[in-house]
N, C-alpha and C. Protein backbone atom coordinates (compact mmCIF):
# COMPACT_ATOMS: atom_id res chain seq x y z
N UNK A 1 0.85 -1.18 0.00
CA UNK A 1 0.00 0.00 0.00
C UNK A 1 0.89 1.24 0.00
N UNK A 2 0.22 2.56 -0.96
CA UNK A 2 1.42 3.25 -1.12
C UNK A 2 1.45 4.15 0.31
N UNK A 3 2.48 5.04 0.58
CA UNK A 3 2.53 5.34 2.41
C UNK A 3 1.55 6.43 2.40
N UNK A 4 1.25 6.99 1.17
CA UNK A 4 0.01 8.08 1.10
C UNK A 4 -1.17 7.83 1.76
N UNK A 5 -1.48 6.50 1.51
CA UNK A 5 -2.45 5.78 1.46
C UNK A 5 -2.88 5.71 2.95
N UNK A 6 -1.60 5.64 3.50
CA UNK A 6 -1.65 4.72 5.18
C UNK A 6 -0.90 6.20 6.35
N UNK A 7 -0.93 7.35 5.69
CA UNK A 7 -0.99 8.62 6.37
C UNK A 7 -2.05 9.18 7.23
N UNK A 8 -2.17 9.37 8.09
CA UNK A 8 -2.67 9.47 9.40
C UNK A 8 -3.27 11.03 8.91
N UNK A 9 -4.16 11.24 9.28
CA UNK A 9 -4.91 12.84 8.95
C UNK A 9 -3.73 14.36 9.34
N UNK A 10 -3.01 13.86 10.34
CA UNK A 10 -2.23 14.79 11.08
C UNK A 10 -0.91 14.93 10.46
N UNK A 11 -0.54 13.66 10.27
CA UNK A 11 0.87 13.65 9.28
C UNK A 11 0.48 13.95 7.84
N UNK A 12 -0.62 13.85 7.05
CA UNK A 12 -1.02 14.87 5.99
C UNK A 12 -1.04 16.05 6.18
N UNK A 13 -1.46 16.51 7.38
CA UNK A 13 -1.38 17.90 7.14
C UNK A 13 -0.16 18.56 7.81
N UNK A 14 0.56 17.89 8.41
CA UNK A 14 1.72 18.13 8.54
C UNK A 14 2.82 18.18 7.39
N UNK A 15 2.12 17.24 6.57
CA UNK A 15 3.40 16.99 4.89
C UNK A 15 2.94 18.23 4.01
N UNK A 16 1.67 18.99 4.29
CA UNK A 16 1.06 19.55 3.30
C UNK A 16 1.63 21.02 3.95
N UNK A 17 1.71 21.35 5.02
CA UNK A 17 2.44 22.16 5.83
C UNK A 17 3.63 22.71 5.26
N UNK A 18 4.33 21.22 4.93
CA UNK A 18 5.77 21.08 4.73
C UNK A 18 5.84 21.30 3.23
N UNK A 19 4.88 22.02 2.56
CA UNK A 19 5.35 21.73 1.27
C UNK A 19 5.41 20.47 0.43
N UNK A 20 4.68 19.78 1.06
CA UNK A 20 4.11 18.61 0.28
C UNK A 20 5.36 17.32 0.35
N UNK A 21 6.00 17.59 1.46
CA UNK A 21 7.00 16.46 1.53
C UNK A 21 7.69 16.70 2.75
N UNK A 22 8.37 15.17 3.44
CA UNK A 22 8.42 15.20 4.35
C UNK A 22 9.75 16.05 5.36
N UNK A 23 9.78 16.23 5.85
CA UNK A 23 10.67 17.24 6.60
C UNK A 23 12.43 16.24 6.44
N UNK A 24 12.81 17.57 5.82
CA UNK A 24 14.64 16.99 5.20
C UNK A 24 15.47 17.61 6.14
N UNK A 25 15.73 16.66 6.83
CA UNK A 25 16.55 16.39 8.05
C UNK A 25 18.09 17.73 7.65
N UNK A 26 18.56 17.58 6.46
CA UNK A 26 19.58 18.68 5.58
C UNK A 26 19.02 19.82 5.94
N UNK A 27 17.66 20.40 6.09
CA UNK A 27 16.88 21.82 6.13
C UNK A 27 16.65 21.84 7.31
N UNK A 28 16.45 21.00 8.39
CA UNK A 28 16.38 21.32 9.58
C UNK A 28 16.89 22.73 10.45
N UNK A 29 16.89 23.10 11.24
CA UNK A 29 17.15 24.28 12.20
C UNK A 29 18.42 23.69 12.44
N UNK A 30 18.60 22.86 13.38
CA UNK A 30 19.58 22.18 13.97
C UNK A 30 20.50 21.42 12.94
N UNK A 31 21.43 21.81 12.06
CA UNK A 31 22.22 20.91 11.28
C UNK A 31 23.36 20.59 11.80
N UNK A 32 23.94 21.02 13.01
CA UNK A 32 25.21 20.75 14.04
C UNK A 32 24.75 19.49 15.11
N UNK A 33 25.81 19.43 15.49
CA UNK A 33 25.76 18.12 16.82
C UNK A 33 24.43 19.32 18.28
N UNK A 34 24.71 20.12 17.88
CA UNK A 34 24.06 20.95 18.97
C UNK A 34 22.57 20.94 19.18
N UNK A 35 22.09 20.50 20.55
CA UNK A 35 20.99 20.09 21.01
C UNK A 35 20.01 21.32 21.00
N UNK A 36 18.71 20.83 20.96
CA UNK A 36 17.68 22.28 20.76
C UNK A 36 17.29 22.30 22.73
N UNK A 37 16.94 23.52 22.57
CA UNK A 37 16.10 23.42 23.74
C UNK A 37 15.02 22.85 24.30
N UNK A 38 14.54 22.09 25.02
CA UNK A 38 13.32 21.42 25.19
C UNK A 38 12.79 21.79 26.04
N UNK A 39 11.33 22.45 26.57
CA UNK A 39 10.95 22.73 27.87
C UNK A 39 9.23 22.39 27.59
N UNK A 40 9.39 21.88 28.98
CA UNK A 40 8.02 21.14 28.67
C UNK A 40 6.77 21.60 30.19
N UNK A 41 5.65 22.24 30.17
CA UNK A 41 5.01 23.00 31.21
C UNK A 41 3.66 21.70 31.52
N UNK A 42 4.49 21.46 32.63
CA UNK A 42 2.97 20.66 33.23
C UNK A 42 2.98 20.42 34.53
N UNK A 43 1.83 19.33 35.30
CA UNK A 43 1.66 19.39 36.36
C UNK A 43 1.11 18.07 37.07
N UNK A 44 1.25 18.18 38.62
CA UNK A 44 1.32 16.70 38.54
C UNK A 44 -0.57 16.51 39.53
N UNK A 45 -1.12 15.44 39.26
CA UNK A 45 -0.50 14.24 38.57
C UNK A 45 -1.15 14.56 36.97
N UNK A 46 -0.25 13.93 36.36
CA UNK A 46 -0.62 14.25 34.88
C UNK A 46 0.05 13.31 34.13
N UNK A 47 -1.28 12.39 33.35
CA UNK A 47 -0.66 11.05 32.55
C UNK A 47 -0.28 11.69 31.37
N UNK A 48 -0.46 12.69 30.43
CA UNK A 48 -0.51 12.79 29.51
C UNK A 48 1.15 13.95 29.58
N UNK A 49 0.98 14.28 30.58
CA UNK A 49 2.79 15.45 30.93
C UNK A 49 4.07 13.77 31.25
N UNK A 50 3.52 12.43 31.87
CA UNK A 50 4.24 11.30 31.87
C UNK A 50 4.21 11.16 30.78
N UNK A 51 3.39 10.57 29.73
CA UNK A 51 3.78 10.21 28.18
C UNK A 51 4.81 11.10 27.84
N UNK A 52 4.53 12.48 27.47
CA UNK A 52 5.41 13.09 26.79
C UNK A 52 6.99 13.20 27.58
N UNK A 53 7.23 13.00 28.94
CA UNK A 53 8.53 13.11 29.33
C UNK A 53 9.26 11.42 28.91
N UNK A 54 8.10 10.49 29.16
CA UNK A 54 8.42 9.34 28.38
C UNK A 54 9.23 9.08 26.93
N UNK A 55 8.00 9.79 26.72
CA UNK A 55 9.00 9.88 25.01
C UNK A 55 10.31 10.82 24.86
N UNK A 56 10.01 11.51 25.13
CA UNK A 56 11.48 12.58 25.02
C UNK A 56 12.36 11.46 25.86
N UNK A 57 12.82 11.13 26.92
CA UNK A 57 13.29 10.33 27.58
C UNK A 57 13.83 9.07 26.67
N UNK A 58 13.22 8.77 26.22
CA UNK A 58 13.31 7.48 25.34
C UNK A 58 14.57 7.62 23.90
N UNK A 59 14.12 8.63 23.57
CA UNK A 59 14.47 9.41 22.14
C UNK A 59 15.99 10.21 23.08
N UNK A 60 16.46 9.75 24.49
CA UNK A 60 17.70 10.36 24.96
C UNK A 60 17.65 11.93 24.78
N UNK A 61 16.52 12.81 24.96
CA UNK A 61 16.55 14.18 24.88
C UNK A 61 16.56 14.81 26.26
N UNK A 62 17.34 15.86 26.83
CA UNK A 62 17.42 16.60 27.93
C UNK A 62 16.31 17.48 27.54
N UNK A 63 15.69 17.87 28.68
CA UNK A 63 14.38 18.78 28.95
C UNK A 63 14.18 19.89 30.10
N UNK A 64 13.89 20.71 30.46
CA UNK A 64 13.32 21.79 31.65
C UNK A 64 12.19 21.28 31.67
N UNK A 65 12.09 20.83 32.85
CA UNK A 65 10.10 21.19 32.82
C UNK A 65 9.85 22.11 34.14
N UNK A 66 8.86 22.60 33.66
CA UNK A 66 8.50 23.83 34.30
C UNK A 66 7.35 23.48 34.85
N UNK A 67 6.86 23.51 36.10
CA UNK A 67 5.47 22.76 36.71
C UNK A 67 4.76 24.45 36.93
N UNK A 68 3.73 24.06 36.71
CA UNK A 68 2.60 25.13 36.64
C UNK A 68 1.57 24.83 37.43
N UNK A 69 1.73 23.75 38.39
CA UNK A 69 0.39 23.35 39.49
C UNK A 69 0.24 24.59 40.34
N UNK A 70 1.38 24.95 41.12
CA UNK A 70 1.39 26.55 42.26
C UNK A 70 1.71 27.56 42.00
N UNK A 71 2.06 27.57 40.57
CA UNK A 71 2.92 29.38 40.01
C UNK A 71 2.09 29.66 39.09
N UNK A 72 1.16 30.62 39.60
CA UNK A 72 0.25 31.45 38.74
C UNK A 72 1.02 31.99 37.82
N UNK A 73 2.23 32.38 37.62
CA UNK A 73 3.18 33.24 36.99
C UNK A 73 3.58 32.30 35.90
N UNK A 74 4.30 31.07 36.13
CA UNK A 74 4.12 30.07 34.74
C UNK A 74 2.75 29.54 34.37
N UNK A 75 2.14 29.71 35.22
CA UNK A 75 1.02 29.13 34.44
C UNK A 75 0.50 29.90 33.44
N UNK A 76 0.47 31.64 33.41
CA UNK A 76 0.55 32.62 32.85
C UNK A 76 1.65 32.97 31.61
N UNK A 77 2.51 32.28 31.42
CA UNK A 77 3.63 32.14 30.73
C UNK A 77 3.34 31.17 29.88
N UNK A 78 3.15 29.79 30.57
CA UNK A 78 2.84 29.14 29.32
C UNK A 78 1.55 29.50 28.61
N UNK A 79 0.69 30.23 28.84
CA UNK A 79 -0.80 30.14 28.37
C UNK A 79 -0.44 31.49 27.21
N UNK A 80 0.55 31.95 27.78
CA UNK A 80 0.70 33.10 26.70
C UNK A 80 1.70 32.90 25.58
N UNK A 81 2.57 31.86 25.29
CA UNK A 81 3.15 30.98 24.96
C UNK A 81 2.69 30.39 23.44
N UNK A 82 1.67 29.47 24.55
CA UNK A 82 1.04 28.35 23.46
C UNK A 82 -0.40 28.82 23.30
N UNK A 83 -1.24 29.67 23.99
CA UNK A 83 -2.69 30.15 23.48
C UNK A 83 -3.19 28.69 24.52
N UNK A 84 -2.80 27.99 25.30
CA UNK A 84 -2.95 26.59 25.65
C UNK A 84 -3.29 27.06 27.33
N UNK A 85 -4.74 26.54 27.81
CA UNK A 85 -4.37 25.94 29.12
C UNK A 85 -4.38 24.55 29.50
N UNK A 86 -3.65 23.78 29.16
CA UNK A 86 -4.06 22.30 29.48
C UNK A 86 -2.50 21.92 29.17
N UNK A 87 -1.98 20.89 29.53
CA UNK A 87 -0.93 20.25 30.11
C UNK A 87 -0.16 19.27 30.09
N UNK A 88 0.31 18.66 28.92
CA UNK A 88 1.86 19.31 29.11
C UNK A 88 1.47 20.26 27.68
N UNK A 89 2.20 21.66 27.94
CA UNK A 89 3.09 22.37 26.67
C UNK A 89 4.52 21.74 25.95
N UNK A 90 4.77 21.38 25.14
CA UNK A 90 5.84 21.43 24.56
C UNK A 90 6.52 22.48 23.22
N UNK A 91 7.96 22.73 24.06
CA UNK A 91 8.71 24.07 23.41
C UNK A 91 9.65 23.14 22.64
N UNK A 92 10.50 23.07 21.38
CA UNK A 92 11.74 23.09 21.05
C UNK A 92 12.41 24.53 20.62
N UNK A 93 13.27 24.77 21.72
CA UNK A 93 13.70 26.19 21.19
C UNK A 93 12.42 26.86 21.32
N UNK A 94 12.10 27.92 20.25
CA UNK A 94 10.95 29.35 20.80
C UNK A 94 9.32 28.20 19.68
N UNK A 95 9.77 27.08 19.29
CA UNK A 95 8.61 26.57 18.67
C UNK A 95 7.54 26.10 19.47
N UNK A 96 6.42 26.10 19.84
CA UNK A 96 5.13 25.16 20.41
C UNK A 96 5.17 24.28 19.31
N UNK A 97 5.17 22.87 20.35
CA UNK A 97 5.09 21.43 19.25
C UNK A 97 3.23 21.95 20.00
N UNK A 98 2.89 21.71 20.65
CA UNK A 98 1.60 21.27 21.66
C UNK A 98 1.72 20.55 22.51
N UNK A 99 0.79 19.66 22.99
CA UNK A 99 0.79 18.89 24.32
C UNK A 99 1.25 17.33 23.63
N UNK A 100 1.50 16.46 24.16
CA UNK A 100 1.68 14.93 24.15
C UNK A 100 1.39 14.32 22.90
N UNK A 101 -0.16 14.50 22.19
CA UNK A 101 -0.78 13.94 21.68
C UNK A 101 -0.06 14.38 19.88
N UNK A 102 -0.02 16.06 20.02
CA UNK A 102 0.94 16.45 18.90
C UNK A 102 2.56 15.72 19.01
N UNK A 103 2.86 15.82 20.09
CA UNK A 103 4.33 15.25 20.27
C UNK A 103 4.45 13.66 19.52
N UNK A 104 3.45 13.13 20.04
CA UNK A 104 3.79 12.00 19.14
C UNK A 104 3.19 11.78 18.25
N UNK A 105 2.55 12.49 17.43
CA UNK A 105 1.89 12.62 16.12
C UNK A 105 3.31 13.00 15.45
N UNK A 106 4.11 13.94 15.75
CA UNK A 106 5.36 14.54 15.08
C UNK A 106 6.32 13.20 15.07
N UNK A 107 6.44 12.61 15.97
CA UNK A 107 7.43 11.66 16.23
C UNK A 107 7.25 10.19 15.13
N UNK A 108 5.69 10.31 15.13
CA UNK A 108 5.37 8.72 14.49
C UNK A 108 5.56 9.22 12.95
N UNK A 109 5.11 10.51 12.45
CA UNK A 109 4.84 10.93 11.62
C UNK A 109 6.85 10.68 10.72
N UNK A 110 7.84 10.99 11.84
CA UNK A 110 9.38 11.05 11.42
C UNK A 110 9.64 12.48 11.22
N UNK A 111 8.81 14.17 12.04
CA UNK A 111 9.06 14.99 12.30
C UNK A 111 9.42 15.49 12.80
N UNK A 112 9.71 14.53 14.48
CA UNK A 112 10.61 15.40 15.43
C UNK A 112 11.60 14.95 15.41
N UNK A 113 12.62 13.87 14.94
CA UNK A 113 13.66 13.91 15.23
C UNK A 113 14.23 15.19 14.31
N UNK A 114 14.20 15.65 12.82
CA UNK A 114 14.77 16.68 12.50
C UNK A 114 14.34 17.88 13.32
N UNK A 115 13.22 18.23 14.53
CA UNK A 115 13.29 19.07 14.86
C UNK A 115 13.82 19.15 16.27
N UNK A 116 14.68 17.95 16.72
CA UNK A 116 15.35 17.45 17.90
C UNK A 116 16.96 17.81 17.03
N UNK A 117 16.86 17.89 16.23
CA UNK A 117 18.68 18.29 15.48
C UNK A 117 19.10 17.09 15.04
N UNK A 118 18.45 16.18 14.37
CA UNK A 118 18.65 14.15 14.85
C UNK A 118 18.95 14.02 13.08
């Protein structure tokens, strides 16, 4: 089956985003050994702020996370950020990926490692 075929609604519109093809690791931001920033805003308990430190974790990426359960002040930061109140945020560098669910939509899709510098 051709991979068009078997593209997920999100990774279409992520390829269609991209100019109609998939993100070239050569064009990336990150073309050095040098790591992006990762900061990730959530709070506990939170299954969906565990997935996403999961995955980053997995994929060997260093992260900040910034908890927003008692600091009105990040919580205010991230919301102004990402337009987002809900939990986890994810940053690479000054980009909003979104919460978890985008994170690994990017990942399955083969979008975040070029935007991990990979």
């Amino acid at each position: 089956m051709p991979m068009a075929a078997t593209m997920s609604k999100a990774c279409a519109t992520l390829n269609f985003l991209n100019g109609g093809r998939a993100t070239d690791p050569g064009n990336a931001k990150h073309q050095s050994t040098t790591m992006p920033e990762v900061q990730i805003y959530t709070k506990t308990p939170c299954s969906y702020c565990t997935r996403a430190r999961n995955l980053l974790q997995r994929k060997g990426v260093e992260y900040t996370e910034i908890p927003v359960d008692h600091d009105p002040a990040q919580q205010q930061q991230m919301f102004e950020r990402s337009r987002r109140h809900t939990v986890p945020q994810v940053f690479i560098d000054d980009r909003h990926v979104g919460g978890y669910s985008d994170l690994a939509e990017l990942d399955s899709c083969g979008e975040l490692d070029p935007l991990l510098g990979r």
